[in-house]
Protein backbone atom coordinates (compact mmCIF):
# COMPACT_ATOMS: atom_id res chain seq x y z
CA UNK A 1 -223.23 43.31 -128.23
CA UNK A 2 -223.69 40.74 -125.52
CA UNK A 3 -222.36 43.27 -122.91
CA UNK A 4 -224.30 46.04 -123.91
CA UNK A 5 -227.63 44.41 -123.24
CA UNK A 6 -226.12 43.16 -120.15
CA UNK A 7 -225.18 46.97 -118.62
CA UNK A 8 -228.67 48.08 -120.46
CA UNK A 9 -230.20 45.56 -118.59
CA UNK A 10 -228.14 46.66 -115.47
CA UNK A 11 -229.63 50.01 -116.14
CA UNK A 12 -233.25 49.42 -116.29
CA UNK A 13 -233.15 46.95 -113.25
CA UNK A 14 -231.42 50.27 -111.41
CA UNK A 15 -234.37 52.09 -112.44
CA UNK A 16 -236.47 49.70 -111.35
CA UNK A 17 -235.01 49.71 -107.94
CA UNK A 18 -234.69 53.31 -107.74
CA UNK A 19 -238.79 53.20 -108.42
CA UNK A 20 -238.86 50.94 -105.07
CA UNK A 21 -236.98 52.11 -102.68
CA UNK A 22 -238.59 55.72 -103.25
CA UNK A 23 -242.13 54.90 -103.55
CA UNK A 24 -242.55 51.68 -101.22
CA UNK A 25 -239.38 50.81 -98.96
CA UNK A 26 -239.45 54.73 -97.89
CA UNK A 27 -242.15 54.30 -95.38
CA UNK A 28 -241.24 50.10 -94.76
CA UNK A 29 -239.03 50.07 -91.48
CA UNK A 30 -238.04 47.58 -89.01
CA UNK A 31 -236.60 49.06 -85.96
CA UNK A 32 -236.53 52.43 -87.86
CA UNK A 33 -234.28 50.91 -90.07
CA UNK A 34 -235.09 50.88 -93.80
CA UNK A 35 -233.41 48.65 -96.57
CA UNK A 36 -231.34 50.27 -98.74
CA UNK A 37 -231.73 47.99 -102.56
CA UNK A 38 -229.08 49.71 -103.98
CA UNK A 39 -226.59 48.53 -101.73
CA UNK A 40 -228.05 44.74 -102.05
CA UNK A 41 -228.01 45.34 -105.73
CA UNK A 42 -224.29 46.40 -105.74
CA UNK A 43 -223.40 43.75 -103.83
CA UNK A 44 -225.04 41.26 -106.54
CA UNK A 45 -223.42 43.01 -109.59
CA UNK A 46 -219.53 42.64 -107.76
CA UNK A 47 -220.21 39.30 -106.92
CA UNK A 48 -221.56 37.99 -110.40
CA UNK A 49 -219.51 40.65 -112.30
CA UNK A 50 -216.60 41.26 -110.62
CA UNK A 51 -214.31 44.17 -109.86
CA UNK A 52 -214.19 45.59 -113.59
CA UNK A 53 -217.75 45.91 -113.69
CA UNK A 54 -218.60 46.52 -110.42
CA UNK A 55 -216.24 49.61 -109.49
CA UNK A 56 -217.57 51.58 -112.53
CA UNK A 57 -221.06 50.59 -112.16
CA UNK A 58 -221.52 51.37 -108.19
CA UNK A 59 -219.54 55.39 -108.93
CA UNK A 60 -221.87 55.75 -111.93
CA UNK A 61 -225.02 54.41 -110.81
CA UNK A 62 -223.89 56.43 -107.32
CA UNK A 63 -223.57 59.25 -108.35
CA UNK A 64 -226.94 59.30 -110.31
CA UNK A 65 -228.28 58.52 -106.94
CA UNK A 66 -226.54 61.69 -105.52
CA UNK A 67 -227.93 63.92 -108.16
CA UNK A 68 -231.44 62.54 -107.65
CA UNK A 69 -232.32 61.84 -104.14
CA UNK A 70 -229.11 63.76 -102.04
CA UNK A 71 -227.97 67.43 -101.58
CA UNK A 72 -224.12 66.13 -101.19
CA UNK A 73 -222.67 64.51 -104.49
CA UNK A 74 -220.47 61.86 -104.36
CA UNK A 75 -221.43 60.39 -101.17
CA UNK A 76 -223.42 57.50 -102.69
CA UNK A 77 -220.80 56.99 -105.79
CA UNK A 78 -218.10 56.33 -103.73
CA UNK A 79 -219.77 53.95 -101.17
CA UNK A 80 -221.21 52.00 -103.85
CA UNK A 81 -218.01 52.06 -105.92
CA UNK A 82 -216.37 50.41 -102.98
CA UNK A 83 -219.04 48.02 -102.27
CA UNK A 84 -218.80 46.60 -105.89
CA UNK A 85 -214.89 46.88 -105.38
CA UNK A 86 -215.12 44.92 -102.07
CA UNK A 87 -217.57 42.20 -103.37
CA UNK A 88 -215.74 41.74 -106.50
CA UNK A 89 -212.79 40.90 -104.60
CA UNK A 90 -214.22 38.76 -102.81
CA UNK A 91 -215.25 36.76 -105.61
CA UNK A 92 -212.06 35.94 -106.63
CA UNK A 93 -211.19 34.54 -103.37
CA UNK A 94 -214.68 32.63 -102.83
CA UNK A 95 -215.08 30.75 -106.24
CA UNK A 96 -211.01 30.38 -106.75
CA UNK A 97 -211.11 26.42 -106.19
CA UNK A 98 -213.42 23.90 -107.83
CA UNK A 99 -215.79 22.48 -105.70
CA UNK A 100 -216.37 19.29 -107.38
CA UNK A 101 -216.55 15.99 -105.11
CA UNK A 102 -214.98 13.23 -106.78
CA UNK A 103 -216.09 9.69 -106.43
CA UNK A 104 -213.85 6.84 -105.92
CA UNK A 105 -213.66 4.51 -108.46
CA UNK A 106 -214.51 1.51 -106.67
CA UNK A 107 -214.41 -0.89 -109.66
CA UNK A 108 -214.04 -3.66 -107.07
CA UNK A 109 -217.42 -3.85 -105.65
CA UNK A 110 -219.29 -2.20 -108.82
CA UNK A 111 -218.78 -3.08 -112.11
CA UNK A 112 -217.31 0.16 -113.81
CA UNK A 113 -218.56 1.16 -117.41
């Protein structure tokens, strides 16, 4: 149940995305150089997701891109299936340790509880 309304979620906030980058980021430039939210948003979903949600996410959500917006299919599945592969890896490697600082116990100076 819980991961349903997660990828539902996942979805709509696609959909929402794919509203934005068609109707207001395709005339914002910088440089000539427009932002592409799908690729941000892929990059989000591998990190916080990982690879097993990621991979199938970015070739499905991809390819609905291709069959909406591009006259080549596939292009966009694979790219984003290997962004959420890449980023997913990644978090293995980035959040593998526990960052915790551990204070001394300095009993000697302060009295410990």
């Amino acid at each position: 149940m819980k991961k349903t309304i997660i990828i539902t979620s996942l979805i709509i906030l696609f959909l929402m995305l794919y509203f934005l980058q068609t109707n207001f980021f395709n005339w914002f430039t910088i440089s000539g150089v427009s932002p592409n939210l799908f690729v941000i948003f892929m990059l989000f979903v591998g990190l916080f997701a990982g690879k097993r949600l990621g991979i199938p996410l970015g070739v499905a959500l991809g390819l609905a891109l291709d069959f909406f917006i591009s006259k080549k299919i596939g292009i966009s599945g694979i790219m984003l299936g290997l962004t959420g592969a890449v980023r997913g890896s990644f978090k293995q490697k980035l959040f593998q340790r526990q960052s915790y600082y551990h204070y001394p116990n300095d009993c000697n100076h302060y009295p410990c509880l």
